[in-house]
N, C-alpha and C. Protein backbone atom coordinates (compact mmCIF):
# COMPACT_ATOMS: atom_id res chain seq x y z
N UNK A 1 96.98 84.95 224.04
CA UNK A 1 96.36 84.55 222.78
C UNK A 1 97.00 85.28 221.61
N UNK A 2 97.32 86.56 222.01
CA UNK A 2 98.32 87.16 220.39
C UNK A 2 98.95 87.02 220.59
N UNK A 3 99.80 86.63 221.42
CA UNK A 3 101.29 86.20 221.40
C UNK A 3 101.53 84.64 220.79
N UNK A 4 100.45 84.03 221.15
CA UNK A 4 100.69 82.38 220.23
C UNK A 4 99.79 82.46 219.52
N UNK A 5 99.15 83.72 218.98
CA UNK A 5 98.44 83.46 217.22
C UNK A 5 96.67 82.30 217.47
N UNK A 6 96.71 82.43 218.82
CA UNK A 6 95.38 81.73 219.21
C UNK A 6 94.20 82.36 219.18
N UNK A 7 92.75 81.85 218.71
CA UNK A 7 91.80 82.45 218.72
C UNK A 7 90.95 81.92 219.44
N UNK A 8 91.25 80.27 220.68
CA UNK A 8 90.39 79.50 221.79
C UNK A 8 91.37 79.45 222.82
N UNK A 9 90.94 79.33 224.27
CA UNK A 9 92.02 79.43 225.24
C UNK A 9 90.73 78.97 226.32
N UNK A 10 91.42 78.15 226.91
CA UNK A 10 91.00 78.07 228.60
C UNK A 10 92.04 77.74 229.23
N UNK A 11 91.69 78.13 230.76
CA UNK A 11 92.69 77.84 231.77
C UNK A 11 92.05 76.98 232.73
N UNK A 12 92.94 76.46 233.57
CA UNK A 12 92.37 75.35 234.43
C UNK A 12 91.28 76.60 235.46
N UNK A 13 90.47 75.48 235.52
CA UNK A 13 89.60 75.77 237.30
C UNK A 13 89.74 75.03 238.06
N UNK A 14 89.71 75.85 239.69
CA UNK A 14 89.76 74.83 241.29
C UNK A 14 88.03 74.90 241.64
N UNK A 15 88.37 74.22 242.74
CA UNK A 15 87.22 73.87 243.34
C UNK A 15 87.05 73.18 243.95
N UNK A 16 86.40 73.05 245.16
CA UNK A 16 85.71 72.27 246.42
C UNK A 16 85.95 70.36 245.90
N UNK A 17 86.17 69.55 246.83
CA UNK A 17 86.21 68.70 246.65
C UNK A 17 84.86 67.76 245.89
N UNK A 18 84.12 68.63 246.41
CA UNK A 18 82.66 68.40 245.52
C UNK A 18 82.55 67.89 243.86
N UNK A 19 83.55 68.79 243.52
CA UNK A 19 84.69 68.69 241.81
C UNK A 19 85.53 68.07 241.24
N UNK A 20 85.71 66.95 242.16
CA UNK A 20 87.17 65.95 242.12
C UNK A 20 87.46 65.72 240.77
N UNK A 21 86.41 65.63 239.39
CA UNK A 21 86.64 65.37 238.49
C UNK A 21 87.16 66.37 237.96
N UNK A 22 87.20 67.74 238.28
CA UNK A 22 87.88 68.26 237.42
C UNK A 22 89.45 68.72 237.07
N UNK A 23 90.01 68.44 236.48
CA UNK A 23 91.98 68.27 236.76
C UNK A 23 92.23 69.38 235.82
N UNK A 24 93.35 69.67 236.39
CA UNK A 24 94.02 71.25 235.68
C UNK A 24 94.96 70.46 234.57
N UNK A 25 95.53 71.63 233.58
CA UNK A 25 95.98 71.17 232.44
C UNK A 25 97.33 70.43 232.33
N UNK A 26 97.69 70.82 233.57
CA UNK A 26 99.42 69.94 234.02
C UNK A 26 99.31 68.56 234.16
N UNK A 27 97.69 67.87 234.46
CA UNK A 27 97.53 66.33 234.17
C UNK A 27 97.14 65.78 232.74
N UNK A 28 97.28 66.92 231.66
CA UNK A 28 97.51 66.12 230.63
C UNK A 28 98.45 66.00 230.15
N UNK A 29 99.61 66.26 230.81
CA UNK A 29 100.76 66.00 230.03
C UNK A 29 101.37 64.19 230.29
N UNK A 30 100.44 63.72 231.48
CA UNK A 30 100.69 62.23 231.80
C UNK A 30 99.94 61.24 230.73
N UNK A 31 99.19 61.58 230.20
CA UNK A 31 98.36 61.07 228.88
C UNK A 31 98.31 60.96 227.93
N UNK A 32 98.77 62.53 227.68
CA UNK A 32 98.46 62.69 226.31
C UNK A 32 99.77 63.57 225.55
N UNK A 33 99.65 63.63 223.74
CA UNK A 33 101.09 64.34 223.57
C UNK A 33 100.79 66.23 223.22
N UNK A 34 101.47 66.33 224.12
CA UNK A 34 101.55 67.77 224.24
C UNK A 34 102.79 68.53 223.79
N UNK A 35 102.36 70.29 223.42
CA UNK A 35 103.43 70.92 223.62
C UNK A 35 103.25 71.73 224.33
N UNK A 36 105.04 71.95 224.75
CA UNK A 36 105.07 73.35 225.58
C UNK A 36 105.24 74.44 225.10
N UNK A 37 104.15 75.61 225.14
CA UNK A 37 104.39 76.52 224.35
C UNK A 37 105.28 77.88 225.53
N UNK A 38 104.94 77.51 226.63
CA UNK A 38 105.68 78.75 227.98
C UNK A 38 105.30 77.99 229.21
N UNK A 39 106.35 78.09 230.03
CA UNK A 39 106.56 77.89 230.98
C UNK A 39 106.10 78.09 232.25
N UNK A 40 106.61 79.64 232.02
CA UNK A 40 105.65 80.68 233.49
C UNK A 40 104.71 81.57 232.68
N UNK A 41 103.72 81.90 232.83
CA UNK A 41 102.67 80.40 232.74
C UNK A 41 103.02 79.35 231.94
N UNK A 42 102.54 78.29 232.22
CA UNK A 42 102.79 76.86 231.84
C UNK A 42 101.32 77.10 230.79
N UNK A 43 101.78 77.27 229.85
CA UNK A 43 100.71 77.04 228.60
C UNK A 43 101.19 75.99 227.42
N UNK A 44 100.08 74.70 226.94
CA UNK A 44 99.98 73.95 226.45
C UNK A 44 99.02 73.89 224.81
N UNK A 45 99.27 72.88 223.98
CA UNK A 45 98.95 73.02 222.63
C UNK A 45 99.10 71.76 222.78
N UNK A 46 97.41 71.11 222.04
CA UNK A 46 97.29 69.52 221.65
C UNK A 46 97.39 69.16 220.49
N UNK A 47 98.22 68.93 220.03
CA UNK A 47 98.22 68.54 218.63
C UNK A 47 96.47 67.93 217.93
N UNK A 48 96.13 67.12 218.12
CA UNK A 48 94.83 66.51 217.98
C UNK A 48 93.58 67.08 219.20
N UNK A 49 93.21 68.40 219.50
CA UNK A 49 92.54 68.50 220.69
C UNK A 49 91.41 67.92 220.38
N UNK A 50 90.58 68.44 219.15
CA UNK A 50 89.05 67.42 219.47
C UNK A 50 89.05 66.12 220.00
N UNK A 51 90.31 65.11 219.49
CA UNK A 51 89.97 63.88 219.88
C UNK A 51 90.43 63.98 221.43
N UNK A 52 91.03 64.39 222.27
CA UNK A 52 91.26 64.67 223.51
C UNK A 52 90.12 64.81 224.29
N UNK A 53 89.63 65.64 223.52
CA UNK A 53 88.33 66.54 224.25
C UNK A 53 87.22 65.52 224.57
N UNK A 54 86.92 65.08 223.65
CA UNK A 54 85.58 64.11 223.46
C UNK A 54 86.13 62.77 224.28
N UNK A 55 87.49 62.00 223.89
CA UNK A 55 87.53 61.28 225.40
C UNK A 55 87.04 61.85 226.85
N UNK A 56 87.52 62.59 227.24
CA UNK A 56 87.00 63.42 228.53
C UNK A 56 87.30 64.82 228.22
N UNK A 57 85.96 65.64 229.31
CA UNK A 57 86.54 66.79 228.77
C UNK A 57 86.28 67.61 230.24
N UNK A 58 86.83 66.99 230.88
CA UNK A 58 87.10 67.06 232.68
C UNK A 58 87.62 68.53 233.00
N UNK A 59 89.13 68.40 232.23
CA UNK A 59 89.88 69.54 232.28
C UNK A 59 89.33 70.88 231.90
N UNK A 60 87.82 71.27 230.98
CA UNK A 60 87.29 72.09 230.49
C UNK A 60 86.30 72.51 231.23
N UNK A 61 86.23 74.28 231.52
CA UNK A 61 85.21 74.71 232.04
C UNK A 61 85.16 75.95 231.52
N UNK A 62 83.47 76.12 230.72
CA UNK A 62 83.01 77.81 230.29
C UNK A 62 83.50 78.29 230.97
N UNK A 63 83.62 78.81 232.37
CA UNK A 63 83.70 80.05 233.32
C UNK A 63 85.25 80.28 232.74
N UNK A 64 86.36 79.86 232.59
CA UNK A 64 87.44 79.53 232.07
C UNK A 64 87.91 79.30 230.60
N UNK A 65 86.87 80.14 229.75
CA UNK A 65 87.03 80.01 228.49
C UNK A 65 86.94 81.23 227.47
N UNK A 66 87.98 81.56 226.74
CA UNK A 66 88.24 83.04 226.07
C UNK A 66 88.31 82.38 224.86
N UNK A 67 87.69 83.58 223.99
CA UNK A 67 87.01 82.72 222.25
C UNK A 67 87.64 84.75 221.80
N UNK A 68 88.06 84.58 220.57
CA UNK A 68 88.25 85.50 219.52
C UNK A 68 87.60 86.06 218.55
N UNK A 69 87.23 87.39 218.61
CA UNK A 69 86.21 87.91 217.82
C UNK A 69 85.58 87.19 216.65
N UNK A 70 86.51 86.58 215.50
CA UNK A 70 85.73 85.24 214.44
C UNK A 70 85.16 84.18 215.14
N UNK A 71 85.41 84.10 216.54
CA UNK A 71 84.52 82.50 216.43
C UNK A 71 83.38 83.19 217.69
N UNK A 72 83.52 84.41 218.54
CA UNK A 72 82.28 85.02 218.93
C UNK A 72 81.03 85.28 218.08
N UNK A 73 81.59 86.08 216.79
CA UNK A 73 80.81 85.70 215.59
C UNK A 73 79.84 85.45 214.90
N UNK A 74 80.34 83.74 214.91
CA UNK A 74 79.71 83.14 214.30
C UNK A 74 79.67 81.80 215.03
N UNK A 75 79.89 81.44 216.44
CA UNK A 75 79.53 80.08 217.09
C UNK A 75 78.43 80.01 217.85
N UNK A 76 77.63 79.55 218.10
CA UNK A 76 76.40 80.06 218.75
C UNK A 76 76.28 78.73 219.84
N UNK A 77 75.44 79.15 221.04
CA UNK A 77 74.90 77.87 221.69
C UNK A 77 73.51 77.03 220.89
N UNK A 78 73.05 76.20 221.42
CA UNK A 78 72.15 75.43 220.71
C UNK A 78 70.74 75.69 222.03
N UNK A 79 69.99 76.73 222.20
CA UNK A 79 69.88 77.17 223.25
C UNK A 79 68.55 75.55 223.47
N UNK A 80 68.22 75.34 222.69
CA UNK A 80 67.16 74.08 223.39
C UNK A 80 67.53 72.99 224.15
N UNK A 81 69.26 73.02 224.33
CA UNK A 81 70.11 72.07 224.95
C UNK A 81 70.44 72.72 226.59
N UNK A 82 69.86 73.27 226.67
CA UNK A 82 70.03 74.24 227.95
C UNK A 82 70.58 73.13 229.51
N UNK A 83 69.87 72.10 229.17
CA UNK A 83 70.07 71.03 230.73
C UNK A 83 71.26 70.21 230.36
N UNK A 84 71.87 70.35 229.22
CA UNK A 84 73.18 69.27 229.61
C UNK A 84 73.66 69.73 227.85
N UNK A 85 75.00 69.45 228.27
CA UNK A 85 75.66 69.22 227.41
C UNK A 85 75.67 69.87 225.93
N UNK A 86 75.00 71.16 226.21
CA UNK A 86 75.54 72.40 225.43
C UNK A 86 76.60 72.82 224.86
N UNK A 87 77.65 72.77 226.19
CA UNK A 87 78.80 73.64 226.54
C UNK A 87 79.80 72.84 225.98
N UNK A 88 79.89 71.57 225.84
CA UNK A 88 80.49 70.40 224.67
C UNK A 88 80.23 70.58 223.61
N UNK A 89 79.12 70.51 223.38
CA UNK A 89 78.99 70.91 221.80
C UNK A 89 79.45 72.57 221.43
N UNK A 90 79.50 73.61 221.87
CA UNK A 90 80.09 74.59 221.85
C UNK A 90 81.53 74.75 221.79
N UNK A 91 82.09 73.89 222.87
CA UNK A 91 83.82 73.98 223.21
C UNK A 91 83.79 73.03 221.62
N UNK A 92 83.54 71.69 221.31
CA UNK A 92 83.80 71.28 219.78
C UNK A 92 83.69 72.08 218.82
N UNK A 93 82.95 73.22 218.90
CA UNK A 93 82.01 73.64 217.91
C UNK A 93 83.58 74.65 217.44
N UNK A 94 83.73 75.67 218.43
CA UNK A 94 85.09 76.29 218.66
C UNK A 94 86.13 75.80 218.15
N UNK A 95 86.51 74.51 218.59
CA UNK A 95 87.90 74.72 218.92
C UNK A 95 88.29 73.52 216.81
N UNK A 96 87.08 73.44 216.62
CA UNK A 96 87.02 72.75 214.94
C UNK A 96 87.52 74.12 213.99
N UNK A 97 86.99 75.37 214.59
CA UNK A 97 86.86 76.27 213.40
C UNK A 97 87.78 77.20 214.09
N UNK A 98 88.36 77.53 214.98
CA UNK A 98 89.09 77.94 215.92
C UNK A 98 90.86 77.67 214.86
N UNK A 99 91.54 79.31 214.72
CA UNK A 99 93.14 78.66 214.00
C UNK A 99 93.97 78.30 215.07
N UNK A 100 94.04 78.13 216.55
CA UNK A 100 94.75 77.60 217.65
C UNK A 100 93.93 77.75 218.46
N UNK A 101 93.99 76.72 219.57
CA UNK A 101 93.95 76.41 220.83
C UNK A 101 94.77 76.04 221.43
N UNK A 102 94.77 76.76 222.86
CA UNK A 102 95.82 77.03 223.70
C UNK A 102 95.38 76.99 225.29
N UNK A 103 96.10 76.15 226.11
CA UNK A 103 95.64 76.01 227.85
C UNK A 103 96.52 76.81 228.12
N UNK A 104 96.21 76.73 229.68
CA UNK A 104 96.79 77.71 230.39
C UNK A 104 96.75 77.20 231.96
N UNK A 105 98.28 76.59 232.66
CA UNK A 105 97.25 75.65 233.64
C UNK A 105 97.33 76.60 235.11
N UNK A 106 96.98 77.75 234.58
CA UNK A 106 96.74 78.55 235.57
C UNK A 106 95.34 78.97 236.36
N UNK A 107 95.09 78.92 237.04
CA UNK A 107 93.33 78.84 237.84
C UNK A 107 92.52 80.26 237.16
N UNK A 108 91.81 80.05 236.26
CA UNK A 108 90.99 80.60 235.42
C UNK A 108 90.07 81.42 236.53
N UNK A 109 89.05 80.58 237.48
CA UNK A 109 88.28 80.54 237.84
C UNK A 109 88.16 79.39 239.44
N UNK A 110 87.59 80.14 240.45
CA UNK A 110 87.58 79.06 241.37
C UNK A 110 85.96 78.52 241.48
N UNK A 111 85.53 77.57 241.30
CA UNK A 111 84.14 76.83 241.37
C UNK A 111 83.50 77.07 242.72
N UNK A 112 82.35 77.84 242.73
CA UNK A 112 81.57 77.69 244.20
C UNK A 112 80.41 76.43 244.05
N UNK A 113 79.60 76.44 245.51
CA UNK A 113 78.75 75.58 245.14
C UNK A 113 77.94 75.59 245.68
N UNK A 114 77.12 76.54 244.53
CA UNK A 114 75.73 76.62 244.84
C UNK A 114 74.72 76.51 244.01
N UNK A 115 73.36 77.07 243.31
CA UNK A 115 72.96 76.51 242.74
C UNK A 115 73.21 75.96 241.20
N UNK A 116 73.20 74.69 241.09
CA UNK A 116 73.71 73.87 239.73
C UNK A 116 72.69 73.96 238.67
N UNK A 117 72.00 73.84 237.79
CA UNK A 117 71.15 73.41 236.68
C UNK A 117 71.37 71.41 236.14
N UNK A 118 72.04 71.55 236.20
CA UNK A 118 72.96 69.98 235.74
C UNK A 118 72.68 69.21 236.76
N UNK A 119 73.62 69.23 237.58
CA UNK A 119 73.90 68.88 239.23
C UNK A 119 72.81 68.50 239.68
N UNK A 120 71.94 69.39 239.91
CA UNK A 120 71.00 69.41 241.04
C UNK A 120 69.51 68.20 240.20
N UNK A 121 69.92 67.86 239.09
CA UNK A 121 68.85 66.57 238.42
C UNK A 121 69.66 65.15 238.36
N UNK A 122 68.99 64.57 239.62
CA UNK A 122 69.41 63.65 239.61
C UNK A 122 68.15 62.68 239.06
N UNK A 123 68.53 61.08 238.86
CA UNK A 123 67.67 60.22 238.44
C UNK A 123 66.69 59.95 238.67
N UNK A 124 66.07 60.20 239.94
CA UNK A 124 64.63 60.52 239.79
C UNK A 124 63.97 61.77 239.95
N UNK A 125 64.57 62.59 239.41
CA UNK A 125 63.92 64.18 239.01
C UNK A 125 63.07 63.82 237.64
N UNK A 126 62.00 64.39 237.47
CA UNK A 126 60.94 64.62 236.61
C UNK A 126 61.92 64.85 235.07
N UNK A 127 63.00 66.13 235.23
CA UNK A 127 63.45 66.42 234.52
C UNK A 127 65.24 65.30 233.41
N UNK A 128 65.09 64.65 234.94
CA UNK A 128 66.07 63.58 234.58
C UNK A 128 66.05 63.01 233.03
N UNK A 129 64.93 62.73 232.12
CA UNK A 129 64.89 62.25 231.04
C UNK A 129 64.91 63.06 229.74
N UNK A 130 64.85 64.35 230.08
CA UNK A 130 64.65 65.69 229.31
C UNK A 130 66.30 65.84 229.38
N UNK A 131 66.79 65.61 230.05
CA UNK A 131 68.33 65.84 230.62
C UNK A 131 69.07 64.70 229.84
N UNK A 132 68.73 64.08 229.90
CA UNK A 132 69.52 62.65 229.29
C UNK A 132 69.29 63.08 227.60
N UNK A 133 67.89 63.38 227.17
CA UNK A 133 67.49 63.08 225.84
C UNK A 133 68.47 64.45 225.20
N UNK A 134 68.05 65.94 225.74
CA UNK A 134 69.32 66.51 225.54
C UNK A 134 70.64 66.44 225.30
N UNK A 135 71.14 65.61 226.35
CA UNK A 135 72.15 65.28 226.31
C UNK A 135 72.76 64.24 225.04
N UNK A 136 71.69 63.25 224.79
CA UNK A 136 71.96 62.06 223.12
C UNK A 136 71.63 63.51 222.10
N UNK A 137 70.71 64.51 221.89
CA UNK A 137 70.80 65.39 220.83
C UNK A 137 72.21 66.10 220.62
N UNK A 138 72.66 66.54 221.45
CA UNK A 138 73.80 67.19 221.11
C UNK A 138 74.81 66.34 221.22
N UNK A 139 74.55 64.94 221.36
CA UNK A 139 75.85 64.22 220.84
C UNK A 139 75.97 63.93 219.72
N UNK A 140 74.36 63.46 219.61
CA UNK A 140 74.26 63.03 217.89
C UNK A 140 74.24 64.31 217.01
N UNK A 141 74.26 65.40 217.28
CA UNK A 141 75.12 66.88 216.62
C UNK A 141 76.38 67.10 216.61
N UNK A 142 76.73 66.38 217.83
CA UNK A 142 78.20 66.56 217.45
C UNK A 142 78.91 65.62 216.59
N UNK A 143 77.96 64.03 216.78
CA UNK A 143 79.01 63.26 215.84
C UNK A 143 78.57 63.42 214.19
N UNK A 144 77.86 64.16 213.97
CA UNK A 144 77.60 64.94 212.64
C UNK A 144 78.91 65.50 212.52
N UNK A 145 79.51 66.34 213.40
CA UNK A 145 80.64 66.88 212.72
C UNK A 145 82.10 66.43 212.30
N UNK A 146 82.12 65.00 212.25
CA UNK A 146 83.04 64.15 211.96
C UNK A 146 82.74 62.86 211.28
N UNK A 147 83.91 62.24 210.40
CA UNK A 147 83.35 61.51 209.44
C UNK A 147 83.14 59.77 210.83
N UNK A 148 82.34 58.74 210.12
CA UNK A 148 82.48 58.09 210.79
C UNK A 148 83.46 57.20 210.70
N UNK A 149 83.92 56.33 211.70
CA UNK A 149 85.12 55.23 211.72
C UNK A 149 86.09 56.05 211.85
N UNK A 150 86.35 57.21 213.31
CA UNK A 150 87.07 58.00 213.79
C UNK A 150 87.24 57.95 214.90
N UNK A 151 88.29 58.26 215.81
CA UNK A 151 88.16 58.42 217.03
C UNK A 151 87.25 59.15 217.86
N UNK A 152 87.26 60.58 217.02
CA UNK A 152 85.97 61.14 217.87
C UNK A 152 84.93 60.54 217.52
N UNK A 153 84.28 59.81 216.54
CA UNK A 153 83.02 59.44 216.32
C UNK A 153 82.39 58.24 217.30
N UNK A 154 84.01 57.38 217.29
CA UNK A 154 83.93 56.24 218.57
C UNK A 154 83.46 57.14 219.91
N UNK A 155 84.35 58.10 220.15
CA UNK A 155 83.90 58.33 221.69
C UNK A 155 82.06 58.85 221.81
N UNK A 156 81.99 59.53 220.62
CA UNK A 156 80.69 59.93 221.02
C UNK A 156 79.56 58.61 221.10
N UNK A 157 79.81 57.78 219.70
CA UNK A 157 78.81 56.78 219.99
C UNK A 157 78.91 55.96 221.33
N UNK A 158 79.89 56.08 222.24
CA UNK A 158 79.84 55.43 223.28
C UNK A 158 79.09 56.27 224.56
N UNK A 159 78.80 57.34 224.57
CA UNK A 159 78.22 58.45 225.36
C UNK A 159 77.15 58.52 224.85
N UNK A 160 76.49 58.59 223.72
CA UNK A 160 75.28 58.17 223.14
C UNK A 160 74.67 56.79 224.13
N UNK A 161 75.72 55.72 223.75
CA UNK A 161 75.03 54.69 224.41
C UNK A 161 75.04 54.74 225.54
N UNK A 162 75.61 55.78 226.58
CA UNK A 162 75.00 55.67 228.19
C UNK A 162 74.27 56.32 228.15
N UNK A 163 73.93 57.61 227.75
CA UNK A 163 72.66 58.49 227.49
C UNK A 163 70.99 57.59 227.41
N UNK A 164 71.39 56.51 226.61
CA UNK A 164 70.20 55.92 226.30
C UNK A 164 69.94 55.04 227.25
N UNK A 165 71.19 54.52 228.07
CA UNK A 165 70.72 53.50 229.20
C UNK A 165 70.79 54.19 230.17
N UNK A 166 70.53 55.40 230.72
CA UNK A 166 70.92 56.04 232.18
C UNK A 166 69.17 56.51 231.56
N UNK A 167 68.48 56.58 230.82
CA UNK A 167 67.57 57.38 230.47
C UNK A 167 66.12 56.00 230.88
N UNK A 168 66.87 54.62 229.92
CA UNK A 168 65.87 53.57 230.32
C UNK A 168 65.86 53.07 231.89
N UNK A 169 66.88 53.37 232.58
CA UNK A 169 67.22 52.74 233.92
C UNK A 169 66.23 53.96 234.89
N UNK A 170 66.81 55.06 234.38
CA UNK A 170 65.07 55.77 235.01
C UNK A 170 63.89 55.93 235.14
N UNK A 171 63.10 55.51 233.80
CA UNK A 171 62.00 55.20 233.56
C UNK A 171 61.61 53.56 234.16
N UNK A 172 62.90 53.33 234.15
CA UNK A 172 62.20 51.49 234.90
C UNK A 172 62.17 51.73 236.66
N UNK A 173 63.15 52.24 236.79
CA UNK A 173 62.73 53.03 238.39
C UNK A 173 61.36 53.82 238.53
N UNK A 174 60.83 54.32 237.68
CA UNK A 174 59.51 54.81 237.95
C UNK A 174 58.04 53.63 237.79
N UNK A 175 58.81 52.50 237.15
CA UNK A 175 58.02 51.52 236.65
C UNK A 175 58.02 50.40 238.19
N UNK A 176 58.91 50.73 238.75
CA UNK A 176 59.29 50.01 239.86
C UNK A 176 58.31 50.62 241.31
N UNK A 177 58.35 52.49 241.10
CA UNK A 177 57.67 52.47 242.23
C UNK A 177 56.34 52.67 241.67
N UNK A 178 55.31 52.50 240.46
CA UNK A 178 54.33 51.70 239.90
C UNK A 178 54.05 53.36 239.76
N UNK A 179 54.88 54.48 238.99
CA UNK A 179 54.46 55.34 238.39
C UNK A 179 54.53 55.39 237.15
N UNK A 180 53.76 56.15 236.07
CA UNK A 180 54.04 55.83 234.67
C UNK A 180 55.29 56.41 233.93
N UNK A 181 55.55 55.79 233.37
CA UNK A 181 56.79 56.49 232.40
C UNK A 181 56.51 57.64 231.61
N UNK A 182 57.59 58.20 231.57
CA UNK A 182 57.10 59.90 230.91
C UNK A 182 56.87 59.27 229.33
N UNK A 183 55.84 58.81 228.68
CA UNK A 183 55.52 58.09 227.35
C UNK A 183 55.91 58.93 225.84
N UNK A 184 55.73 60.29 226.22
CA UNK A 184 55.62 61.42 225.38
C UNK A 184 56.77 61.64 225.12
N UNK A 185 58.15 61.74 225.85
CA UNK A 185 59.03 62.31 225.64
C UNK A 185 59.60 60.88 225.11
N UNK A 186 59.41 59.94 225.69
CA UNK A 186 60.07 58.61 225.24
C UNK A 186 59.56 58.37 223.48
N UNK A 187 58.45 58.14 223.13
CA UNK A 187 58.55 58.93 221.65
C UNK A 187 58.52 59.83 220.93
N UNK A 188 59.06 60.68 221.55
CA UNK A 188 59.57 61.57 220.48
C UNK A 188 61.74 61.35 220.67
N UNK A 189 61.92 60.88 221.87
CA UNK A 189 63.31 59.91 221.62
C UNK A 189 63.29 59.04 220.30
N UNK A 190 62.25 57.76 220.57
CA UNK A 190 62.32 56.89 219.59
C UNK A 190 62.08 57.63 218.07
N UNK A 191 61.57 58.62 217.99
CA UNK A 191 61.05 59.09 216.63
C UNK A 191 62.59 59.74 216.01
N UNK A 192 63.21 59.80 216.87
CA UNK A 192 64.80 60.76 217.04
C UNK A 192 65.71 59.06 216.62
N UNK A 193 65.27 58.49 217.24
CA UNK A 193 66.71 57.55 217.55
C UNK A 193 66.10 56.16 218.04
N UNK A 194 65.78 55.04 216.68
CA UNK A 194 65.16 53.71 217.01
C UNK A 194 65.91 53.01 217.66
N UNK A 195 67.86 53.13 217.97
CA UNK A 195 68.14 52.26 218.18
C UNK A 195 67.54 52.50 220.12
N UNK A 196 66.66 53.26 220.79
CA UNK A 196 66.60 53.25 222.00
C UNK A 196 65.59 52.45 222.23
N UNK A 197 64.43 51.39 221.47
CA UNK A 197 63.90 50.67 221.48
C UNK A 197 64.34 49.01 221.42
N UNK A 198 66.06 49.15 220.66
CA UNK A 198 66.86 47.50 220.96
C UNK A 198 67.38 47.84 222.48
N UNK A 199 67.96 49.61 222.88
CA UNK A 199 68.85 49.43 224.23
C UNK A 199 67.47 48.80 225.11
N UNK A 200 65.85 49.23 225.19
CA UNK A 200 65.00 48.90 225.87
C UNK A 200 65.15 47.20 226.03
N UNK A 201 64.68 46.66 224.49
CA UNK A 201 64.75 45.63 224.65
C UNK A 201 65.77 44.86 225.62
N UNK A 202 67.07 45.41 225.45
CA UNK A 202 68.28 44.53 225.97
C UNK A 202 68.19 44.81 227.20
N UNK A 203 67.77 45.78 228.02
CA UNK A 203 67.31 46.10 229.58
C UNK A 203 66.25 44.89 229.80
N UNK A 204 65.07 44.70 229.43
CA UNK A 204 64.48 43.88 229.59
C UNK A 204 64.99 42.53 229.64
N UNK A 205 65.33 41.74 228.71
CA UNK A 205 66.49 40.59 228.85
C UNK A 205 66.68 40.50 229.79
N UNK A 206 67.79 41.22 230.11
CA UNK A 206 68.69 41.18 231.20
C UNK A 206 67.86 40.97 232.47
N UNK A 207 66.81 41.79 232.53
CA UNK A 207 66.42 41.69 234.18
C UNK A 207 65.84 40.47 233.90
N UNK A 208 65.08 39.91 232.95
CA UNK A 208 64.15 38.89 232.84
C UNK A 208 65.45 37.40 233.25
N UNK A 209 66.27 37.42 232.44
CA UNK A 209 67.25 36.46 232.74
C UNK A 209 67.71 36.45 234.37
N UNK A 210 67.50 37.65 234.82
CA UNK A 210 68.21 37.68 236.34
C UNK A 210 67.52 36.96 237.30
């Protein structure tokens, strides 16, 4: 990091096949335009990283992530986001106010697997919708931090919109095995974000047409 004037850095992480999604930094050079900043280590510089990032951000893992006294600082987590998608809004939060970012596609960190927070809520966990709604808050925080009719603003509103249908597709699964929908948290969603009352509607449609 003082040698390339960087104040954000991660390096790739391994891990159990359990992880398949996650790819070290030597597969973005098939994608996307990169530079080479060294060799041995193979360290990389994205010209455009936010918009990289927010397409996928596979290649990124906290355990694997070194930040510089100015952005320790003053970047904070959003601690009420605790079940999802924190650590996105953090790595954006960084790498916006951050004077370089820099990979490293050297194994940071190897992934075990054991207990998850994330992971371990799946779609019909209680917490599944607390998880999702989290997850649309800190998107719709993050696409605050960019103007709209952008690339990053596109990717987020499109993760927004699975957020809102992975959230109604659970509550209709609970409607299915004739339990009630969590009502409370669902408005205070809608009080957040009306358009999750047209994604409702358009769920309905659909099955009704089927």
């Amino acid at each position: 990091m003082t040698r390339f004037g960087a104040d954000c850095y991660w390096a790739s992480i391994t891990g159990g096949d359990a992880f398949y999604y996650h790819y070290d930094m030597a597969e973005l050079e098939k994608t996307e335009k990169v530079t080479r900043l060294s060799e041995s280590p193979l360290v990389l510089e994205i010209p455009e990283f936010p918009k990289v990032m927010l397409r996928d951000w596979s290649f990124l893992h906290l355990s694997c992530m070194v930040i510089g006294q100015r952005l320790f600082e003053t970047i904070r987590f959003e601690a009420e986001l605790r079940l999802a998608a924190e650590d996105v809004l953090f790595f954006c939060d960084c790498a916006i106010a951050a004077k370089r970012v820099i990979l490293c596609n050297e194994p940071g960190a190897v992934r075990g697997e054991g207990v998850n927070i994330f992971h371990s809520i799946d779609n019909d966990s209680p917490q599944f919708l607390s998880q999702q709604f989290n997850t649309w808050v800190a998107l719709d925080t993050l696409e605050g931090r960019f103007p709209r009719r952008t690339p990053e603003a596109a990717s987020i509103h499109s993760y927004k919109r699975t957020a809102r249908k992975q959230a109604l597709w659970s509550q209709a699964r609970l409607v299915k095995r004739r339990k009630m929908p969590q009502f409370n948290l669902l408005a205070r969603w809608v009080w957040r974000d009306p358009r999750l009352l047209q994604s409702a509607l358009q769920l309905a449609v659909g099955k009704l047409s089927r």
